[in-house]
N, C-alpha and C. Protein backbone atom coordinates (compact mmCIF):
# COMPACT_ATOMS: atom_id res chain seq x y z
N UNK A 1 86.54 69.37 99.73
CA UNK A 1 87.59 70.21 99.17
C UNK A 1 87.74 71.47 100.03
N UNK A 2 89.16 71.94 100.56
CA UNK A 2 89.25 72.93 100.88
C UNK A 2 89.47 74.32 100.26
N UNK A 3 88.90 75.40 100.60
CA UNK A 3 89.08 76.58 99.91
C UNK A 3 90.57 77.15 100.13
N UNK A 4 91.26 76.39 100.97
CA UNK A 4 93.00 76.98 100.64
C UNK A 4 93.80 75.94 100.13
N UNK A 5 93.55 74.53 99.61
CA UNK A 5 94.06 73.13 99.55
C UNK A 5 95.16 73.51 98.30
N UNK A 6 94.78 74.40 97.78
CA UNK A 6 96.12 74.83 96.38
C UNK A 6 97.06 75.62 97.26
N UNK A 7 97.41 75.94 98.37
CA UNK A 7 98.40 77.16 98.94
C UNK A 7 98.87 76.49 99.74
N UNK A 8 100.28 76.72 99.58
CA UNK A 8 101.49 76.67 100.40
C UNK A 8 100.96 76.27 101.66
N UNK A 9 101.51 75.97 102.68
CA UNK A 9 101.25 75.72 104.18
C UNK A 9 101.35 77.24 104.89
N UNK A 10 102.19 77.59 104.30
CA UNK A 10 103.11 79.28 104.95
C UNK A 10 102.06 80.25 104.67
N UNK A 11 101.53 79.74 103.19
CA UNK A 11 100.10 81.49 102.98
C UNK A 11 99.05 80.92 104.16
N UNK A 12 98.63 79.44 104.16
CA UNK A 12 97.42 79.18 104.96
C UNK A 12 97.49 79.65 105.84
N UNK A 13 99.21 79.51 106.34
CA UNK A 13 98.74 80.32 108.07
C UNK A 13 98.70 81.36 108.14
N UNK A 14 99.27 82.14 107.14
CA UNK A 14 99.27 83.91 107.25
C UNK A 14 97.68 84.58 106.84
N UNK A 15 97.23 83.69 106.13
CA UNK A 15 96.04 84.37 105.90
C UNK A 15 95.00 83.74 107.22
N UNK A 16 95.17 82.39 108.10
CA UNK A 16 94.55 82.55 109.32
C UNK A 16 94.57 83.14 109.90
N UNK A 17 96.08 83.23 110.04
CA UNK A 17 96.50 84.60 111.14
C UNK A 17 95.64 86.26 110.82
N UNK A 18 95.37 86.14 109.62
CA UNK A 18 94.70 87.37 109.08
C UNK A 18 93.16 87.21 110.04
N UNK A 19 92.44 86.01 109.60
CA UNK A 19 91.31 85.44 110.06
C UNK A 19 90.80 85.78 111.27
N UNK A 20 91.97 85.15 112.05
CA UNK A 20 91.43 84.95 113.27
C UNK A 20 91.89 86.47 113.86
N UNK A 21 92.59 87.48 113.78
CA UNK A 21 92.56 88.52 114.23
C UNK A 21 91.57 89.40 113.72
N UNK A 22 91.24 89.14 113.02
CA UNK A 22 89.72 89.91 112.79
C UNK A 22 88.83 89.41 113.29
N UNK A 23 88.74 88.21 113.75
CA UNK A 23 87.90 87.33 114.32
C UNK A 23 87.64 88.03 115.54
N UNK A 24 88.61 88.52 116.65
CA UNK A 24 89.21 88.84 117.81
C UNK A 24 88.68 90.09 118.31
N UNK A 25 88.95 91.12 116.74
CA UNK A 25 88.64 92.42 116.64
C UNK A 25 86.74 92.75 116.46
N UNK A 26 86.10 91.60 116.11
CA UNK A 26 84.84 91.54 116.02
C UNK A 26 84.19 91.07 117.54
N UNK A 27 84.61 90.01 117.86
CA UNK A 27 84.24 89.74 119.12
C UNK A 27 83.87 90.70 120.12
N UNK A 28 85.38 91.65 120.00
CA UNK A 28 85.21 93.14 120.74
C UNK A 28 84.41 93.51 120.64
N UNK A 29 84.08 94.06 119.10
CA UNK A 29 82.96 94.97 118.69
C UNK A 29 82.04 94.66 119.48
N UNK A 30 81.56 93.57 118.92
CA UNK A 30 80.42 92.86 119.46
C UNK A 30 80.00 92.64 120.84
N UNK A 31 80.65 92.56 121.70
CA UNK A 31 80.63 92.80 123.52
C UNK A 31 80.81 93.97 124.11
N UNK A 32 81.42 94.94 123.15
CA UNK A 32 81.40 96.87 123.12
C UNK A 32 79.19 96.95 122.98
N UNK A 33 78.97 96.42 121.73
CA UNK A 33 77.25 96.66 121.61
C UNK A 33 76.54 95.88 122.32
N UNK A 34 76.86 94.31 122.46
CA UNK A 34 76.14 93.75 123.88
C UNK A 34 75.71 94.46 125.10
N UNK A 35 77.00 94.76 125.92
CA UNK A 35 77.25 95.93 126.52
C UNK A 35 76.53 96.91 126.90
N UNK A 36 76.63 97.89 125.49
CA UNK A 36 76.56 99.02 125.41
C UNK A 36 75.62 99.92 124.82
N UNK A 37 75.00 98.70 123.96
CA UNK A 37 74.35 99.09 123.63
C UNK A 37 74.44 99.80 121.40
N UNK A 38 73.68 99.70 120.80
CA UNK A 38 74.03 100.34 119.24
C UNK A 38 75.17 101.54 119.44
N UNK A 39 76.16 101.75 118.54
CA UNK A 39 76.83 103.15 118.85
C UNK A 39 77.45 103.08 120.18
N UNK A 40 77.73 101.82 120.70
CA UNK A 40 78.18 102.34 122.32
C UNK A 40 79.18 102.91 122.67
N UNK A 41 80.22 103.74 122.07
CA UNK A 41 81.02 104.35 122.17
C UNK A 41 80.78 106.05 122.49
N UNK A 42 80.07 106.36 123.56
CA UNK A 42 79.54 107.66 123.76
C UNK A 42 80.69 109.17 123.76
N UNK A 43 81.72 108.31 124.56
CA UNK A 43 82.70 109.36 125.01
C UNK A 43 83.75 109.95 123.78
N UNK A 44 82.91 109.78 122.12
CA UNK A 44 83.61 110.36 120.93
C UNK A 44 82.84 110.80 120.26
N UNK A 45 83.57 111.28 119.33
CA UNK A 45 82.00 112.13 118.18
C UNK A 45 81.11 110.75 117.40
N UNK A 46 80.21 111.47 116.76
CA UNK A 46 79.40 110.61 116.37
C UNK A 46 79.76 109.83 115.01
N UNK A 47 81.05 110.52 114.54
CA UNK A 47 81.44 110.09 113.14
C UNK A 47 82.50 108.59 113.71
N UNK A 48 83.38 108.82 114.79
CA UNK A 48 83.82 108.12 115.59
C UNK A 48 83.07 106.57 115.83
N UNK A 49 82.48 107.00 116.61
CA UNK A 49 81.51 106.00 117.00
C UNK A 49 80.99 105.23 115.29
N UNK A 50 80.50 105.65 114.51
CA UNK A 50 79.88 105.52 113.42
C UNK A 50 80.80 104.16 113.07
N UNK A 51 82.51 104.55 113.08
CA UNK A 51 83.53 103.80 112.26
C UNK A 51 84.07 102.91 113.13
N UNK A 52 83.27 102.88 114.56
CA UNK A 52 84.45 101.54 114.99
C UNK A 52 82.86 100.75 115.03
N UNK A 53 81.49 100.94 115.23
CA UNK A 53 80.90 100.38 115.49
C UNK A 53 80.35 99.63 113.97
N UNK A 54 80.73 100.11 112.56
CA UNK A 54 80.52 99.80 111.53
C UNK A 54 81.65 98.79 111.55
N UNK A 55 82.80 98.66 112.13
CA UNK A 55 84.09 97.29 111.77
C UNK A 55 82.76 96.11 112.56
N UNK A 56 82.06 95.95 113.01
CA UNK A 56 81.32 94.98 113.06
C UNK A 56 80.99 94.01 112.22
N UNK A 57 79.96 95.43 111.30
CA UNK A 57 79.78 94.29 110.14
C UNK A 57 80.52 94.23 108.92
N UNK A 58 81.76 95.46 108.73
CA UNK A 58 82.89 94.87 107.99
C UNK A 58 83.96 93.69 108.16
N UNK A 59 84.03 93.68 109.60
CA UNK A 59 85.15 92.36 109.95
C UNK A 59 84.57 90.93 109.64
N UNK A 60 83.38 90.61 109.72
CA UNK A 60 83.17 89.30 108.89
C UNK A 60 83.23 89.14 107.73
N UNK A 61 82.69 90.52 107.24
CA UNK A 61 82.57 90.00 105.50
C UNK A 61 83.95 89.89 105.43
N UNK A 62 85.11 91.12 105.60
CA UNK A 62 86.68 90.16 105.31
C UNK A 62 86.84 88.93 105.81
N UNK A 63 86.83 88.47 106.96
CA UNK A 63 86.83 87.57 106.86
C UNK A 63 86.22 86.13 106.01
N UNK A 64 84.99 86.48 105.72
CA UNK A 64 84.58 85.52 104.94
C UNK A 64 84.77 85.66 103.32
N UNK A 65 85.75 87.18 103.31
CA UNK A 65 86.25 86.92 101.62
C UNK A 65 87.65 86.31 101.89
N UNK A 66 88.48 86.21 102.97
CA UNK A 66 89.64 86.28 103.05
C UNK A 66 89.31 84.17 102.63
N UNK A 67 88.58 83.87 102.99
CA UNK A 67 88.16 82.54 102.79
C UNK A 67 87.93 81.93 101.49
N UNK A 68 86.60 82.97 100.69
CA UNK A 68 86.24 82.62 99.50
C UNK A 68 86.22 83.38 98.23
N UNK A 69 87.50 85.02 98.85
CA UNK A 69 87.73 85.77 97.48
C UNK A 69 89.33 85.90 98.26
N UNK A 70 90.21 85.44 98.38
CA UNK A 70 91.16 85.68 98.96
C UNK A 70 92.11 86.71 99.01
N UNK A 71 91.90 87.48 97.57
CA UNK A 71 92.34 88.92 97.32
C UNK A 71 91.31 89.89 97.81
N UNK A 72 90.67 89.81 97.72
CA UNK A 72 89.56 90.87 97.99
C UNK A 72 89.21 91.07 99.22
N UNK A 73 89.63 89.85 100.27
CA UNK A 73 90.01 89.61 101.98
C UNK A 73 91.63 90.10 102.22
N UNK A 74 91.98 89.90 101.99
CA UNK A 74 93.34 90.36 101.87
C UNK A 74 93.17 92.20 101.95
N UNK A 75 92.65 92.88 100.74
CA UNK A 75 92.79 94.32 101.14
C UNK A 75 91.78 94.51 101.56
N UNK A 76 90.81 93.94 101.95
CA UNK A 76 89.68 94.49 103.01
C UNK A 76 90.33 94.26 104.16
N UNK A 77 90.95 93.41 104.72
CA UNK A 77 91.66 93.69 106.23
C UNK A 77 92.96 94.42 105.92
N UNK A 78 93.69 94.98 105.03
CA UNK A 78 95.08 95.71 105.09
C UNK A 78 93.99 97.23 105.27
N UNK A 79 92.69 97.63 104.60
CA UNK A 79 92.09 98.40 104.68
C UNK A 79 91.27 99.03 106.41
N UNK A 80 91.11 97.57 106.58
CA UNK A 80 90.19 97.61 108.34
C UNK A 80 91.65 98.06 109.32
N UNK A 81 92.57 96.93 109.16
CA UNK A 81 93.77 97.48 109.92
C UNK A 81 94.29 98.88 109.73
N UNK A 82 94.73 99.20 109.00
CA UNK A 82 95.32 100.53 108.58
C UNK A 82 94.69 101.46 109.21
N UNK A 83 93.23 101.73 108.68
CA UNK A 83 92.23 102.73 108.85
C UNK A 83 92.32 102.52 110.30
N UNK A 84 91.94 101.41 111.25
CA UNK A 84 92.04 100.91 112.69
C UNK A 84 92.96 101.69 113.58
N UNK A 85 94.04 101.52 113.17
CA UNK A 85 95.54 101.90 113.81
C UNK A 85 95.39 103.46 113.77
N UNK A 86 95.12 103.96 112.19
CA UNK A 86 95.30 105.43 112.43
C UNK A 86 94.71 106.27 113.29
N UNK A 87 92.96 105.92 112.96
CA UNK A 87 92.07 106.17 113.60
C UNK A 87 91.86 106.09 115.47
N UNK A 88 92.87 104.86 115.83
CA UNK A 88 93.11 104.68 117.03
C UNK A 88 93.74 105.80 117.55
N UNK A 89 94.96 105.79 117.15
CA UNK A 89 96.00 106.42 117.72
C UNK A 89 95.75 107.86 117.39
N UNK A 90 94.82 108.96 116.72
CA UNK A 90 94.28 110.08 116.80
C UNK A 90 93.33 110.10 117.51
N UNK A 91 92.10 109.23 118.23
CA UNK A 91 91.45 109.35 118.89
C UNK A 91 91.94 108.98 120.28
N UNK A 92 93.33 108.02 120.30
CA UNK A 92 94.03 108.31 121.89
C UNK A 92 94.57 109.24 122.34
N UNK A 93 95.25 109.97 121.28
CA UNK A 93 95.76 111.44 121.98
C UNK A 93 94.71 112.74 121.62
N UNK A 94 93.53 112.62 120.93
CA UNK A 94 92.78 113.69 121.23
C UNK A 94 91.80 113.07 122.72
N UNK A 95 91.32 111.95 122.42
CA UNK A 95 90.20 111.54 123.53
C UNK A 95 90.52 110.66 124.99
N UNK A 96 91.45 109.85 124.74
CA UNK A 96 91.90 109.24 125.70
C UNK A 96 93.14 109.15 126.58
N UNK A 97 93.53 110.16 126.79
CA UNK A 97 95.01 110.36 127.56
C UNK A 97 96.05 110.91 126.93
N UNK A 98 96.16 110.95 125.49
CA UNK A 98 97.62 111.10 125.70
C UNK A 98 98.24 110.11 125.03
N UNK A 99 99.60 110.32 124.88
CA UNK A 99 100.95 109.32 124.37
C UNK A 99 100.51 108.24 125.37
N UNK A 100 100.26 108.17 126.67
CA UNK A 100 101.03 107.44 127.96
C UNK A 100 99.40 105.90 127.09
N UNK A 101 98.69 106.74 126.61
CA UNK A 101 97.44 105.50 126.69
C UNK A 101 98.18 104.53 124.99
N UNK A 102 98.67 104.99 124.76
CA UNK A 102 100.07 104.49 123.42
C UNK A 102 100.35 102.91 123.59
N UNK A 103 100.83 102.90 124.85
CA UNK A 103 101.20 101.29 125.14
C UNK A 103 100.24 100.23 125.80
N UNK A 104 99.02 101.20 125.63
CA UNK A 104 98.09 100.17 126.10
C UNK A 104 98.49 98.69 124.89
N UNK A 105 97.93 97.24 125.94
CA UNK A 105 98.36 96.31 124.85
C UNK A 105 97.74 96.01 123.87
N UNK A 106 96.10 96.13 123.92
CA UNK A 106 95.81 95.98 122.57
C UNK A 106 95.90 96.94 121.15
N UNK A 107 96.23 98.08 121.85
CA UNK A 107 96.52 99.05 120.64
C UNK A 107 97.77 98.67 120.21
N UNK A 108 98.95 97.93 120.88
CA UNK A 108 100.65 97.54 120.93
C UNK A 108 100.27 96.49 120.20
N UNK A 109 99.12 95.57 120.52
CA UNK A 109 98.80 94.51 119.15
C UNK A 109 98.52 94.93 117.83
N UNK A 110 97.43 95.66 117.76
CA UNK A 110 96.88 96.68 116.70
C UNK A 110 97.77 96.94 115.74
N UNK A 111 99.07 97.68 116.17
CA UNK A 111 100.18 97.75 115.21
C UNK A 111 101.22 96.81 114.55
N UNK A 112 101.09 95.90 116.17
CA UNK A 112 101.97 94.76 115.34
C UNK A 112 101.25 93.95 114.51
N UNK A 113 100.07 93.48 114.58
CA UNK A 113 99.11 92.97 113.77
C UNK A 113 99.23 93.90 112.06
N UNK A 114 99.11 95.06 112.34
CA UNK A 114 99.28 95.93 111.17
C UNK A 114 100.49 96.14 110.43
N UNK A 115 101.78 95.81 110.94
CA UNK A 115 103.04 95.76 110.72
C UNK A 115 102.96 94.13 109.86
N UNK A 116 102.38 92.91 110.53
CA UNK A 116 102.22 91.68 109.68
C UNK A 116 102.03 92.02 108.59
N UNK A 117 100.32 92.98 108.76
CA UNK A 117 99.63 92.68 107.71
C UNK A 117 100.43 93.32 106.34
N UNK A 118 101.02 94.31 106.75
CA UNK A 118 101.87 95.33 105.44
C UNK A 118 102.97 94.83 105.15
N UNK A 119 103.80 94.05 105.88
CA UNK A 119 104.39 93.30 105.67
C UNK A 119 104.42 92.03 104.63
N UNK A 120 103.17 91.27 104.47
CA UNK A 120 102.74 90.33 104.39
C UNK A 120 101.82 90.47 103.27
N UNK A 121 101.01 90.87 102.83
CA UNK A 121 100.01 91.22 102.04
C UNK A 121 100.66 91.02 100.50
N UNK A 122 101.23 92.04 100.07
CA UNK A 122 102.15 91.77 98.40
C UNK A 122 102.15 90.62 98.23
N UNK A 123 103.40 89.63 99.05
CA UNK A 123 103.18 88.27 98.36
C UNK A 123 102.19 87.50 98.58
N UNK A 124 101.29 88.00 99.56
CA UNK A 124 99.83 86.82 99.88
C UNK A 124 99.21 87.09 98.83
N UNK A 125 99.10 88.20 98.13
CA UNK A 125 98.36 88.55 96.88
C UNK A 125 98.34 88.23 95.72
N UNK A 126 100.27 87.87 95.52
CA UNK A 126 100.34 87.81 94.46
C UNK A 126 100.37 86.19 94.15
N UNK A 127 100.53 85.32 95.46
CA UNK A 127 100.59 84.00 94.94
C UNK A 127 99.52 83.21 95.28
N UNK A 128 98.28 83.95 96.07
CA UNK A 128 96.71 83.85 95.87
C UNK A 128 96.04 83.87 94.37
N UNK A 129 96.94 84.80 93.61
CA UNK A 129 96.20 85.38 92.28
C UNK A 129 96.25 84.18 91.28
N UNK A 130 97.10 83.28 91.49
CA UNK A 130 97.57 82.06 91.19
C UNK A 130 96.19 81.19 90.91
């Protein structure tokens, strides 16, 4: 039995699509601390560092509620994204360049990924609740 076998074809993929970009966003993490080492984000404050190196072990557990609590995955990644994006884009123009570091592409994903997710979320929620 599958844990999405009651949902539409259209939620399965939106909530993969949820999946696997967190999937994506962990990987990072995770080759940022390979890398780098615990905290490897030196060149920010320590509260900084604290919150991208903690989406580590928040991006699986959404993911693995987005699987087997599907609401509760659902605003844990509208929560990881959101917080992600903001947090990005104040630490690019205080720490990293400027507007011009703006179009870097994975931050240009970041939002569009975040634009899905807000987009998308209400009705994944409400016909998950189902």
């Amino acid at each position: 039995m599958s844990y999405f076998s009651d949902l539409p074809k259209q939620l399965i993929i939106f909530l993969l699509i949820y999946a696997f970009s967190l999937s994506g966003a962990f990987y990072n993490h995770v080759s940022d601390i390979i890398k780098f080492g615990f905290l490897p984000y030196h060149q920010v404050p320590l509260w900084l560092n604290i919150y991208w190196t903690s989406l580590t072990f928040i991006e699986p557990i959404a993911i693995i509620a987005i699987v087997l609590k599907k609401n509760i995955g659902i605003y844990l990644c509208m929560a990881i994204i959101v917080s992600d994006v903001i947090i990005n884009f104040f630490s690019t123009l205080v720490y990293f360049g400027g507007l011009r570091q703006l179009f870097d592409f994975r931050f240009i994903c970041q939002v569009v990924f975040m634009a899905f997710v807000l987009s998308t979320y209400k009705d994944l929620l409400k016909r998950t609740a189902k």
